[in-house]
Structure formats: structure tokens, C-alpha cells
N, C-alpha and C. Protein backbone atom coordinates (compact mmCIF):
# COMPACT_ATOMS: atom_id res chain seq x y z
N UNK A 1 18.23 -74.28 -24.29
CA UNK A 1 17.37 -73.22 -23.92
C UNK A 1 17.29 -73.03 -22.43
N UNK A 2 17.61 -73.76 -22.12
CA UNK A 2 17.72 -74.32 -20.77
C UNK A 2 18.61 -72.71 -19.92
N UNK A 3 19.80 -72.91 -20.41
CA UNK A 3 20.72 -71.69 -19.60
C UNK A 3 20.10 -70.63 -19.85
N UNK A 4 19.36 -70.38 -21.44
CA UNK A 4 18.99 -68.62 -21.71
C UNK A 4 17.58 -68.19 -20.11
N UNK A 5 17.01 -69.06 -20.27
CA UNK A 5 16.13 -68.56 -19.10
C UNK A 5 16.55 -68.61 -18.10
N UNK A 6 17.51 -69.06 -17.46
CA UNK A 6 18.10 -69.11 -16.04
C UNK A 6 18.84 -67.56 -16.41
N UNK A 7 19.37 -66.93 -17.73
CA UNK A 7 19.91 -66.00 -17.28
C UNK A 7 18.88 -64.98 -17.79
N UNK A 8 17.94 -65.22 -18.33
CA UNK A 8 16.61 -64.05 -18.27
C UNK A 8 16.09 -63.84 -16.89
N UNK A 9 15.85 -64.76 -15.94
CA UNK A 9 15.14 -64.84 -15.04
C UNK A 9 16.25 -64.36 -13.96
N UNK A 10 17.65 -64.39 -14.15
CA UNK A 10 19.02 -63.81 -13.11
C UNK A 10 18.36 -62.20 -13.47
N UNK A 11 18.29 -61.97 -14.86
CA UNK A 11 18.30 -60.52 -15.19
C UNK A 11 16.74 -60.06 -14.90
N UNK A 12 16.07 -60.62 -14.51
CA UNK A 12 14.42 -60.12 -13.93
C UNK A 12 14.57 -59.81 -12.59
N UNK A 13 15.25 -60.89 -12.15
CA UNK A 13 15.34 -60.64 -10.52
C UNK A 13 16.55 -59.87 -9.99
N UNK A 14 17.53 -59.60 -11.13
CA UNK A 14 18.49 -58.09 -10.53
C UNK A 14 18.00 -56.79 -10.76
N UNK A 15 16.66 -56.76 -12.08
CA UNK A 15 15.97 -55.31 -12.19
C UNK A 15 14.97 -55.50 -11.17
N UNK A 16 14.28 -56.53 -10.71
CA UNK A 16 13.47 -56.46 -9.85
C UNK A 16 13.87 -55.56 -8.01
N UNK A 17 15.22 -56.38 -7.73
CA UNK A 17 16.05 -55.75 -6.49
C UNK A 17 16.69 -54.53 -6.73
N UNK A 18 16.48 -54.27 -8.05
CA UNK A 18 16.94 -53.00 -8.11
C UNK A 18 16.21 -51.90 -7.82
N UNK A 19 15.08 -52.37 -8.18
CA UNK A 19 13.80 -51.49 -8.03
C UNK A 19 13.65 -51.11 -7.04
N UNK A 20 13.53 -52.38 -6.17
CA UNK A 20 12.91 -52.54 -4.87
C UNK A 20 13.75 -51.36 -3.85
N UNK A 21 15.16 -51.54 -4.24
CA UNK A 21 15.81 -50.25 -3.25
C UNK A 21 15.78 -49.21 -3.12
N UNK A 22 14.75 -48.52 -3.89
CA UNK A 22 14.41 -47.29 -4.45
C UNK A 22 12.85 -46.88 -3.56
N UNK A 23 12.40 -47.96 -2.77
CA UNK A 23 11.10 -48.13 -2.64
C UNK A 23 11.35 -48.15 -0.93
N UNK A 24 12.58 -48.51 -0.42
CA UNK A 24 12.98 -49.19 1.06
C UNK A 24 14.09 -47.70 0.99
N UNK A 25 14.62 -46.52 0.24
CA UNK A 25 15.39 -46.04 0.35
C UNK A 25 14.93 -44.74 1.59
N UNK A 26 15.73 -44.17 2.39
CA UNK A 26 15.78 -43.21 3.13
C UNK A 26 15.22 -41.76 2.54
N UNK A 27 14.23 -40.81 3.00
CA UNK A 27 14.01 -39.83 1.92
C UNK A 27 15.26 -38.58 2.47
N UNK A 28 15.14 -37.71 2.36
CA UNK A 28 15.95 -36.27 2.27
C UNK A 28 15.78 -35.81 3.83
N UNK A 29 16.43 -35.98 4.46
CA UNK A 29 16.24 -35.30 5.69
C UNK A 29 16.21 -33.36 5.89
N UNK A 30 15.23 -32.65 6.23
CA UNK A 30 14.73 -31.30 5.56
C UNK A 30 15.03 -30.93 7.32
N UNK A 31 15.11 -31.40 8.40
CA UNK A 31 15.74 -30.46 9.16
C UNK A 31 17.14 -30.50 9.59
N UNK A 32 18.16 -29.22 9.97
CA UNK A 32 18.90 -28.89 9.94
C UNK A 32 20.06 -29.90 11.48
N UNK A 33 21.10 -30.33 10.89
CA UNK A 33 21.56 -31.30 11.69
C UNK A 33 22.59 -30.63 12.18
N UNK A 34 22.95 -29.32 12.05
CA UNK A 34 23.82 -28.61 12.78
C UNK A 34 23.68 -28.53 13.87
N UNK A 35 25.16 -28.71 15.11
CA UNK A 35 24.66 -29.28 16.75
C UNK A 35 24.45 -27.62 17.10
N UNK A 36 25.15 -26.60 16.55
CA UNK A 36 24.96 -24.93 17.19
C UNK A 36 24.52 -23.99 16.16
N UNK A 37 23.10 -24.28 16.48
CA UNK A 37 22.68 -23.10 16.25
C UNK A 37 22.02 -21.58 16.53
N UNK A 38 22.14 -20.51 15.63
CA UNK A 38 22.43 -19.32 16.39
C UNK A 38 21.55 -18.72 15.51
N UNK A 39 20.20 -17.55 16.43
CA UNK A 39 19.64 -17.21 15.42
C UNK A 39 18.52 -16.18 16.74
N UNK A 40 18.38 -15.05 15.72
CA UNK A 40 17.49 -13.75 16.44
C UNK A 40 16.33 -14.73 16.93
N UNK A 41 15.44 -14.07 18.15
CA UNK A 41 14.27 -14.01 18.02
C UNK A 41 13.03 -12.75 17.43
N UNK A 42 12.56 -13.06 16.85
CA UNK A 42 11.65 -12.03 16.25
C UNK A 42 11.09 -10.99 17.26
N UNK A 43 10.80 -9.62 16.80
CA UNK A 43 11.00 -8.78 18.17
C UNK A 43 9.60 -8.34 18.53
N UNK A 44 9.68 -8.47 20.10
CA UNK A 44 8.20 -8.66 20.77
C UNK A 44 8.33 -7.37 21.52
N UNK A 45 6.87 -6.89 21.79
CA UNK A 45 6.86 -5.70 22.66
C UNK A 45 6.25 -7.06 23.98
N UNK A 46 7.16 -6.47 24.91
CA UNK A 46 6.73 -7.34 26.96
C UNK A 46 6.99 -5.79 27.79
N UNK A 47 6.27 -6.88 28.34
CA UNK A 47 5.98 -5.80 30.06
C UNK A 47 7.48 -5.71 30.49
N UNK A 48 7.94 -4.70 31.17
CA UNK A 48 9.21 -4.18 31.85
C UNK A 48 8.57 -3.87 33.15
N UNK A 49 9.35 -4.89 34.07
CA UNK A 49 8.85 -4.41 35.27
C UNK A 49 10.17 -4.45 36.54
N UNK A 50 9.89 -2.96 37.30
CA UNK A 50 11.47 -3.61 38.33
C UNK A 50 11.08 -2.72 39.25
N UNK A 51 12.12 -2.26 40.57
CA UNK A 51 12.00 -1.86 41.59
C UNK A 51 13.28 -1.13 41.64
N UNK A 52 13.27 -0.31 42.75
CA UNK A 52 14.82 0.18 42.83
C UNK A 52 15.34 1.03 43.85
N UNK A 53 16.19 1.91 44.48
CA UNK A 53 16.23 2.69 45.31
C UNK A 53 17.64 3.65 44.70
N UNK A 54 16.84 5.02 45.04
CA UNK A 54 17.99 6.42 44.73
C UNK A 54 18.20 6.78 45.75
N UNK A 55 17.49 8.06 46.02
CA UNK A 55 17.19 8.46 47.90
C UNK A 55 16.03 7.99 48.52
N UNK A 56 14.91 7.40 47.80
CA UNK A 56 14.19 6.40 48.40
C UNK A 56 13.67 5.22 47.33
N UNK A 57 13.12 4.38 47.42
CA UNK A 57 12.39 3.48 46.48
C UNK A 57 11.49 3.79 45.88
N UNK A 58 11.83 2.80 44.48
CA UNK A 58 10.49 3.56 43.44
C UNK A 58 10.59 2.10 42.86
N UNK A 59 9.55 2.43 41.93
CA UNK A 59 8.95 0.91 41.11
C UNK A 59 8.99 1.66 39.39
N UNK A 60 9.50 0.50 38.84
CA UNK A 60 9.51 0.79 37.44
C UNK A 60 8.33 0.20 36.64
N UNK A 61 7.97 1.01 35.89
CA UNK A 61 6.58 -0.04 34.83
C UNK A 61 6.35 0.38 33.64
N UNK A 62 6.50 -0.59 32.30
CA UNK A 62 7.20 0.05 31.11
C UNK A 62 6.69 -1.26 29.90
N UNK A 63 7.13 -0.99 28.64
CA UNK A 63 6.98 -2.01 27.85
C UNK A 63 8.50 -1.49 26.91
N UNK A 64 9.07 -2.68 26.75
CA UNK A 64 10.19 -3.01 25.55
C UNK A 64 10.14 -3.59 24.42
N UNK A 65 10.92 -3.21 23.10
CA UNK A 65 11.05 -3.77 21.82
C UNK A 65 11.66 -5.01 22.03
N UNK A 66 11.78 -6.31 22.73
CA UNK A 66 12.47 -7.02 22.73
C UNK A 66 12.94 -8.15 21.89
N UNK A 67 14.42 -8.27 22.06
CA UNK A 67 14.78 -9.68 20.88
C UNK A 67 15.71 -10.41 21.87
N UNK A 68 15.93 -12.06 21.76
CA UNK A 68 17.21 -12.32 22.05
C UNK A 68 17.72 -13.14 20.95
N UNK A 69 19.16 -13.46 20.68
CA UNK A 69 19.60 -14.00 20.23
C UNK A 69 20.15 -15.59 21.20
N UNK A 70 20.10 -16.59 20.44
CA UNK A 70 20.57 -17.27 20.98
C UNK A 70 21.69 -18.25 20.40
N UNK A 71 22.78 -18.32 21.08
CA UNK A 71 24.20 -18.55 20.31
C UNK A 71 24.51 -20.01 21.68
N UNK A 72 25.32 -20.96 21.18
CA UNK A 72 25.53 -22.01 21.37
C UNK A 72 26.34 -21.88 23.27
N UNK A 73 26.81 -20.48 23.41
CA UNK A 73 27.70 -20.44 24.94
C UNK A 73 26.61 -19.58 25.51
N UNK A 74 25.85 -18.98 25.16
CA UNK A 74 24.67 -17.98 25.59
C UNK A 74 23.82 -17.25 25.06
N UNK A 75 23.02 -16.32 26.21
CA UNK A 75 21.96 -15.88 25.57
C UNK A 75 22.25 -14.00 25.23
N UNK A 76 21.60 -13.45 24.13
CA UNK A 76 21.98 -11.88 24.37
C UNK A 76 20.56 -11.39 24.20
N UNK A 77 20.44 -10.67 24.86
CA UNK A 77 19.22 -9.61 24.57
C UNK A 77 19.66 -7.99 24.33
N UNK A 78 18.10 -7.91 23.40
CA UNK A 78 18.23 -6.16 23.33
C UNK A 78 17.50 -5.64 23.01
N UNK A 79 17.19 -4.15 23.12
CA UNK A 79 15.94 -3.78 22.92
C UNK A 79 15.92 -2.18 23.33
N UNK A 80 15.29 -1.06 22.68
CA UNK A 80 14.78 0.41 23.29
C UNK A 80 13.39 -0.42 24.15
N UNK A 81 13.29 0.95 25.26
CA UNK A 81 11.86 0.88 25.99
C UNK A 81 11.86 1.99 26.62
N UNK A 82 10.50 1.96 26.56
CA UNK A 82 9.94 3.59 27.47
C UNK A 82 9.05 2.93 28.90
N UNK A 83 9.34 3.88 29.67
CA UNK A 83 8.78 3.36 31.11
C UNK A 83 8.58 4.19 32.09
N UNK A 84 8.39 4.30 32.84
CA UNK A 84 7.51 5.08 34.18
C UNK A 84 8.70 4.72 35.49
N UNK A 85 9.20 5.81 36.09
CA UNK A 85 9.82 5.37 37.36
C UNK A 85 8.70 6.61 38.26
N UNK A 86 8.02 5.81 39.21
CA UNK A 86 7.28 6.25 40.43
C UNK A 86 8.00 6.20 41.38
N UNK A 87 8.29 7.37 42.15
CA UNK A 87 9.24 7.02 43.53
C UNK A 87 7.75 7.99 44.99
N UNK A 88 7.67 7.34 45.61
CA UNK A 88 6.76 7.94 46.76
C UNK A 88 7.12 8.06 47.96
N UNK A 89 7.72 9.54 48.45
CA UNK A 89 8.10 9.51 49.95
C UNK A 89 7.07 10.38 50.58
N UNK A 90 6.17 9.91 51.92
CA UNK A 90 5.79 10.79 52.23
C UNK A 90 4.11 11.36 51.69
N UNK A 91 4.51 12.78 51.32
CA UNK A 91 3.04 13.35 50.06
C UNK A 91 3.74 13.99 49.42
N UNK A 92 5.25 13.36 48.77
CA UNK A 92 5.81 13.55 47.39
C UNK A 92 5.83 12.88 46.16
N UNK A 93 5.24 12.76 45.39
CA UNK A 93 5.28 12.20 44.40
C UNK A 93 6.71 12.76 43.38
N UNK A 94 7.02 11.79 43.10
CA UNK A 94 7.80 12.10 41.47
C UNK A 94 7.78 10.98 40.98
N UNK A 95 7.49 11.98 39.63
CA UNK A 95 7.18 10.63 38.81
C UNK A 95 8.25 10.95 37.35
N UNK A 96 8.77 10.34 36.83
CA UNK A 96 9.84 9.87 36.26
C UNK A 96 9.66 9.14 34.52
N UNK A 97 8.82 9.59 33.56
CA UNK A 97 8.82 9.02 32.27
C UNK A 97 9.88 9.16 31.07
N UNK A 98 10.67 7.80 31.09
CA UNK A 98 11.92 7.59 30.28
C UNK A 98 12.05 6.89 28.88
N UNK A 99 12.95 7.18 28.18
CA UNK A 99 13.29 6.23 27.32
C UNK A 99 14.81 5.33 26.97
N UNK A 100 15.01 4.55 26.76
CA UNK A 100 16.45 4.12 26.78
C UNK A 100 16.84 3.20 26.06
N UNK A 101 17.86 2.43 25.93
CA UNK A 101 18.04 1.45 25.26
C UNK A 101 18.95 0.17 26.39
N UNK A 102 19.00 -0.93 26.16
CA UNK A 102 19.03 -2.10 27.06
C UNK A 102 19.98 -3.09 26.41
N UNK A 103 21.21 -3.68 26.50
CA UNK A 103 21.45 -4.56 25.46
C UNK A 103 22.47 -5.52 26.68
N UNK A 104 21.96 -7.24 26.85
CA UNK A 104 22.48 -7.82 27.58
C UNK A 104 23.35 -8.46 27.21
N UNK A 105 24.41 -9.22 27.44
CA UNK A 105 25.44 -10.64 26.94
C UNK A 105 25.66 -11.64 28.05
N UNK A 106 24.73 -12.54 28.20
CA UNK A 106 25.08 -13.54 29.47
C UNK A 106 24.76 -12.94 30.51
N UNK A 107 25.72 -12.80 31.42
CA UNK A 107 25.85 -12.26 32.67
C UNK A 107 26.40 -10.87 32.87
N UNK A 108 26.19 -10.19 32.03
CA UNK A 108 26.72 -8.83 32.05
C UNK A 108 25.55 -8.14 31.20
N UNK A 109 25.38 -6.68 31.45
CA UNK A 109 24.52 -6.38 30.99
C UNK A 109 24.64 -4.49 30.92
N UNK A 110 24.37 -3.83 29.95
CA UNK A 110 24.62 -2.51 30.19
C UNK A 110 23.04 -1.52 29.42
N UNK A 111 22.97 -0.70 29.99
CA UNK A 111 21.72 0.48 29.49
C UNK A 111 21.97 1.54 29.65
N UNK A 112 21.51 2.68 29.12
CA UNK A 112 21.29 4.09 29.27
C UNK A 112 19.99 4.91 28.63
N UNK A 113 19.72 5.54 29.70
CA UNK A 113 18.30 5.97 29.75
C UNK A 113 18.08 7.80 29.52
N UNK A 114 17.14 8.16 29.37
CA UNK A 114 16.87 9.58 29.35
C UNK A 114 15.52 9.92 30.18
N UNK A 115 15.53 10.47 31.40
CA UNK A 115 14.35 10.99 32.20
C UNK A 115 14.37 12.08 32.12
N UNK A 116 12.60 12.70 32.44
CA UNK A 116 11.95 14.20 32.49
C UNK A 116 11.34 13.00 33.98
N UNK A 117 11.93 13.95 34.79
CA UNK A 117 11.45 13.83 36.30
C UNK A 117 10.25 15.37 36.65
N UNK A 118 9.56 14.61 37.06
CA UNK A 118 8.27 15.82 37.89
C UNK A 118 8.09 15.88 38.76
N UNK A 119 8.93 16.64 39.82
CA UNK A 119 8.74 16.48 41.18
C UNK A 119 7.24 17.74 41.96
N UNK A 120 6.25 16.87 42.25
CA UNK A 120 5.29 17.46 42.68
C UNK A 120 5.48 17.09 44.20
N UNK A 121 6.27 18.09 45.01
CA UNK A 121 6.57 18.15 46.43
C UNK A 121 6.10 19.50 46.84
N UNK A 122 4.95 20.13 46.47
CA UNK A 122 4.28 20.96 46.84
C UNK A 122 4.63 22.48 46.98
N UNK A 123 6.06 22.11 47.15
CA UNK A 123 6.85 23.50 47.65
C UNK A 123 7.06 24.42 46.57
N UNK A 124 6.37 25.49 46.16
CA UNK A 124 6.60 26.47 44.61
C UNK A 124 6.09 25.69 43.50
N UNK A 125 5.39 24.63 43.89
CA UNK A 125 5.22 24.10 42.58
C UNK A 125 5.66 22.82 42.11
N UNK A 126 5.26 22.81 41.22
CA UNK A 126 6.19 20.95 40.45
C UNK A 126 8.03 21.77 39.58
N UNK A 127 8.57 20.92 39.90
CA UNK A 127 10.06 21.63 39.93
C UNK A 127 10.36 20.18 38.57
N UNK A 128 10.87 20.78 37.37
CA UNK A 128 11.13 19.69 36.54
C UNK A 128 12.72 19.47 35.88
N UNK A 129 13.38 18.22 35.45
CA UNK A 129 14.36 18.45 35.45
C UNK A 129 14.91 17.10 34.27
N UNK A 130 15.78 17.04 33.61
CA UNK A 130 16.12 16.30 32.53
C UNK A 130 17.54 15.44 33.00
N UNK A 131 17.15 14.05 33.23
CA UNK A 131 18.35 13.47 33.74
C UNK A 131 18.84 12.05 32.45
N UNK A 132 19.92 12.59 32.21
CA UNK A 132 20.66 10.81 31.45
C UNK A 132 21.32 10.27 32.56
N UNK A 133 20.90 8.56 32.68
CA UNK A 133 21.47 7.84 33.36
C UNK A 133 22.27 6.64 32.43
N UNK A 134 23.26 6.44 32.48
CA UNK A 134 24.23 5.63 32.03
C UNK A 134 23.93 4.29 32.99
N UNK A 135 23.95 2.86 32.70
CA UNK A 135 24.26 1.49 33.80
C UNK A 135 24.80 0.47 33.62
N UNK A 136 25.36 -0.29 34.68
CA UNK A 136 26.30 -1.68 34.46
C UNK A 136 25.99 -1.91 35.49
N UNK A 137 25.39 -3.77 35.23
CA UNK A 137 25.40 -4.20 36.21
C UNK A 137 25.21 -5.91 35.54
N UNK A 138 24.81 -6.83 36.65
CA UNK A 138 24.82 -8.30 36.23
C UNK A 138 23.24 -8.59 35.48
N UNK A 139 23.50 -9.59 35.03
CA UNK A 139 22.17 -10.11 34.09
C UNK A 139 22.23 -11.70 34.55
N UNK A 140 21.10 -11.92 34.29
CA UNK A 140 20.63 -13.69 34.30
C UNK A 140 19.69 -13.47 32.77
N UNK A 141 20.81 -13.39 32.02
CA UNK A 141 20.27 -13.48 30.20
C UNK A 141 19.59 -12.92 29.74
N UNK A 142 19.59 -11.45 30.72
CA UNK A 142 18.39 -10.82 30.05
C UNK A 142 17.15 -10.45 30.69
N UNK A 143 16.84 -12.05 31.20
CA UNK A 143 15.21 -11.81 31.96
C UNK A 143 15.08 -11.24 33.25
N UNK A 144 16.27 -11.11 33.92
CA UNK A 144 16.31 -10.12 35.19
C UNK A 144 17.72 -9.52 35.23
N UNK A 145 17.85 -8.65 35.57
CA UNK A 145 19.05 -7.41 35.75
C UNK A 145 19.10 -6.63 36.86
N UNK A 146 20.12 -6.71 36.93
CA UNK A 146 21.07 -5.44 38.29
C UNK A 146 21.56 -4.59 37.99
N UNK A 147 21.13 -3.18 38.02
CA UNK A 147 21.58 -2.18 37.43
C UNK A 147 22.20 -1.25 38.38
N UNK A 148 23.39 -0.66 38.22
CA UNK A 148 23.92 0.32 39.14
C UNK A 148 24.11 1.51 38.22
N UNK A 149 23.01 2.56 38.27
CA UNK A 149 22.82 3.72 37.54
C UNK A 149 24.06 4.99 37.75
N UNK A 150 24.41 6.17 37.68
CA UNK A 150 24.29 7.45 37.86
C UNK A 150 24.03 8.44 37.18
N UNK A 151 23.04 9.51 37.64
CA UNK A 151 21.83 10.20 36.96
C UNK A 151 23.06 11.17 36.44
N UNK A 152 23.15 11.82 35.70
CA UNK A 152 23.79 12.67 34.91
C UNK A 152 22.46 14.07 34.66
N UNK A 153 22.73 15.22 35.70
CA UNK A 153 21.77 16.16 34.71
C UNK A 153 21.84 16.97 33.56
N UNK A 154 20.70 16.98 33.19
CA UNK A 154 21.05 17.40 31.59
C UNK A 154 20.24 18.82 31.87
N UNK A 155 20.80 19.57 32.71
CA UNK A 155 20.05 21.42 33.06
C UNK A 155 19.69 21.38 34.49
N UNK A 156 18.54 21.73 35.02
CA UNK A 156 18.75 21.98 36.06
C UNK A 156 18.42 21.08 37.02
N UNK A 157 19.17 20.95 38.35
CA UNK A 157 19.23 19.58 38.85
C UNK A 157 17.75 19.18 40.14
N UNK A 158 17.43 18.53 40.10
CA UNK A 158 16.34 18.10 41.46
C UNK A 158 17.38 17.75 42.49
N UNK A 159 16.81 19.06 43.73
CA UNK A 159 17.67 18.66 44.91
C UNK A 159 17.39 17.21 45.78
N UNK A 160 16.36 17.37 45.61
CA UNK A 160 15.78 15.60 46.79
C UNK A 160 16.35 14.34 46.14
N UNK A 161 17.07 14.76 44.81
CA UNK A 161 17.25 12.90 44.01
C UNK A 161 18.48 13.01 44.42
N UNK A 162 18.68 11.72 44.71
CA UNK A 162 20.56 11.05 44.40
C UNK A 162 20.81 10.50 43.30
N UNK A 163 22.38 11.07 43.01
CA UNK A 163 22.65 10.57 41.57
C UNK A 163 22.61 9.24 41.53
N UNK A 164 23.19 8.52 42.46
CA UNK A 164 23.63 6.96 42.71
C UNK A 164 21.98 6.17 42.60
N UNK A 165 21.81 5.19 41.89
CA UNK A 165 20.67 4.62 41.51
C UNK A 165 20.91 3.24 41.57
N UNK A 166 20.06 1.70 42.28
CA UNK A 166 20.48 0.59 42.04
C UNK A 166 18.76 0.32 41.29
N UNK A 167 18.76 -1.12 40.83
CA UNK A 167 17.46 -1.33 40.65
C UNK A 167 17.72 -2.84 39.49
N UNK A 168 16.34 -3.62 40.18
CA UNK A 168 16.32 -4.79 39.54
C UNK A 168 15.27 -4.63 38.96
N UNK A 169 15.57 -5.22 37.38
CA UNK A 169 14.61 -4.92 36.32
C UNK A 169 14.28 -6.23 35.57
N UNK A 170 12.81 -6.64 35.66
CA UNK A 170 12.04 -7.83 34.77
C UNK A 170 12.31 -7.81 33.44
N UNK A 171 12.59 -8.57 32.44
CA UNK A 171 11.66 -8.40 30.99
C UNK A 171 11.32 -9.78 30.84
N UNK A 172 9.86 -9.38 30.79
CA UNK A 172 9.18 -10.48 31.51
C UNK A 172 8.58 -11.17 29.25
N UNK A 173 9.94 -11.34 28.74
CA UNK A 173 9.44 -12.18 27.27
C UNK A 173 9.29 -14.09 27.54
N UNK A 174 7.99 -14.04 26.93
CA UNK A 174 7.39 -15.73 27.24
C UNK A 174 8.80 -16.15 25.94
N UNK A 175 9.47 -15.64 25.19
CA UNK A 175 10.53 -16.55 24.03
C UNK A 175 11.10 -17.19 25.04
N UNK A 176 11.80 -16.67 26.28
CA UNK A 176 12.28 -17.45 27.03
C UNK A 176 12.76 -18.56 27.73
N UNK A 177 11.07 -19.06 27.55
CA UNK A 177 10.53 -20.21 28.45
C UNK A 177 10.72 -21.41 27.17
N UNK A 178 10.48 -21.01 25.88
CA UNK A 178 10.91 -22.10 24.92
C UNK A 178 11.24 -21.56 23.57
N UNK A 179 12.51 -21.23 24.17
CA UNK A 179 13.21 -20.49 22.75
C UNK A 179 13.28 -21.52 21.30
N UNK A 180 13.37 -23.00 21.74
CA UNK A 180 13.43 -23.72 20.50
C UNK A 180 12.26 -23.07 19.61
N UNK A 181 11.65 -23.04 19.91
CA UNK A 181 9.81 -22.80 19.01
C UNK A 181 9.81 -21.58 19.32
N UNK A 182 10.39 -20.36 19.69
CA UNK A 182 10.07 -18.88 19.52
C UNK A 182 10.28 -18.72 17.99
N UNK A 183 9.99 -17.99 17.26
CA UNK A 183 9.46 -17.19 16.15
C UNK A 183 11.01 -16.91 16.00
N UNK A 184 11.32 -17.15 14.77
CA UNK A 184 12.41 -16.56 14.67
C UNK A 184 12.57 -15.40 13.19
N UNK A 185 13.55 -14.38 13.54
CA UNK A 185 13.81 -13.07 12.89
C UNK A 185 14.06 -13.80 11.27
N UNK A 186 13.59 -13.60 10.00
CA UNK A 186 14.31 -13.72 8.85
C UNK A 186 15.70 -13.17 8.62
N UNK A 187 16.31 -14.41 8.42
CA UNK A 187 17.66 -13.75 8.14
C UNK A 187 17.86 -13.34 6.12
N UNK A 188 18.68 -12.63 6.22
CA UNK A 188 18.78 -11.85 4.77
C UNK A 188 19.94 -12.74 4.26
């Protein structure tokens, strides 16, 4: 009787360690161990803010639909926005309310816009005029841009503007600052 319990007690203590590994085992790891990942940010309305010079300097001030994507070599942004270009020479006002669209890749960056300019320069009146501006210029990912415009008129032209337009433009989105934890877009 002697051997049967040495091999009851072998077979207690191999279901016993068997058990036990089930109890010491690793659970399911539930976040994603992929080293690149690539994925929208959910889209925020931010302040648009920039500066610029045509035939004199003006200041831009605006809000955008903004998103970026972020992909493993860089960042892209994009977005429509409507905005205000104020230019002040003098006791001329014009003032400048646009809409456009914005779409960055890294260090390159392109837009095109649509203005109703109001030039209140006193002379006959406020003189009004419909300009598309087409642009290319450099990006730092989005959150600041260099734009080299030219106004295209769409009817009749404002003599005091120059077509040639430069201007550095904010989009001032907090996803930015910690894109890991920005909100991200549902993908389908």
C-alpha cells in the first residue's frame, strides 16, 4: 500500500501545481503594442491668430475646424476657418472677412481663401471688392505657418491692395501639447 499513496499523493501534488499556474499566470494585455501608431484627432474649433503684410500690415483673428493626424514620420493638419483680416493705414480702415480651407503635411503647408474686403478710405464711400487668394508656404506641423498669398480678384479690383500677400498664421490647438491623450476621431 505503501507505493499506491506515494503515487496518489505524486497525483495531488501535480493537480495541485497545476492549479497553482493558473493563479501566478499573466492576464491579457488590453493596450495596443504597436510601435506606430496613426490616428485623427477629434475636431476642435481654436483661435486662429496671425499677422501679415500686402501694401501695409494687418492682423488676422479667426476660429478653425481643426484636426491633426498623427502618423509615425509626422504631423498633418486640417481644417475650413473663417476670420477677420484688419489692415490700418493712416484713417483707412479695411477690413477683410474670409473663409478658406487650410491643410498642412510637416513642413509644407498650403490654403486658399475667399475675401469681401471693405475699404472705408473715405473717398466716395466704402469701395467693396471680392478677392480669392490661393497659398504656399512652410509649416512647423501646423501650429505656425508661412504663407505667401496672391489675391486673385473675383470683379472689381481695390486699387490701394497688393496682390502679393506674406503672413504668419497661429492655430493655437492645446491637442498639440499632448497628442498622446488628445481625443481621438472614431475610426469606421
Amino acid at each position: 500500500m505503501r507505493t499506491g499513496s506515494r503515487i496518489w499523493r505524486g497525483f495531488l501534488c501535480g493537480i495541485c501545481l497545476l492549479g497553482a499556474t493558473g493563479l501566478f499566470a499573466q492576464t491579457n494585455d488590453t493596450t495596443s503594442n504597436r510601435p506606430f501608431v496613426r490616428y485623427w484627432t477629434k475636431p476642435l474649433f481654436i483661435p486662429k491668430l496671425g499677422a501679415g503684410f500686402q501694401d501695409r500690415a494687418f492682423a488676422e483673428i479667426g476660429i478653425q475646424w481643426h484636426s491633426i493626424y498623427k502618423h509615425p514620420l509626422t504631423l498633418v493638419s486640417k481644417g475650413p476657418y473663417c476670420t477677420v483680416d484688419l489692415f490700418i493705414k493712416d484713417n483707412n480702415a479695411l477690413i477683410g472677412p474670409k473663409v478658406g480651407y487650410e491643410f498642412t503635411a510637416g513642413l509644407v503647408g498650403v490654403a486658399a481663401d475667399v475675401t469681401y474686403f471693405m475699404d472705408h478710405s473715405g473717398e466716395g464711400g466704402v469701395h467693396n471688392a471680392w478677392v480669392a487668394t490661393p497659398k504656399i508656404g512652410l509649416s512647423i506641423l501646423g501650429f505656425a505657418n508661412l504663407f505667401y498669398g496672391y489675391s486673385i480678384p473675383l470683379g472689381e479690383e481695390l486699387n490701394n491692395v497688393s496682390r502679393n500677400r506674406f503672413s504668419l498664421v497661429f492655430n493655437l490647438n492645446t491637442y498639440y501639447f499632448d497628442l498622446k491623450d488628445a481625443p481621438r476621431k472614431r475610426s469606421k
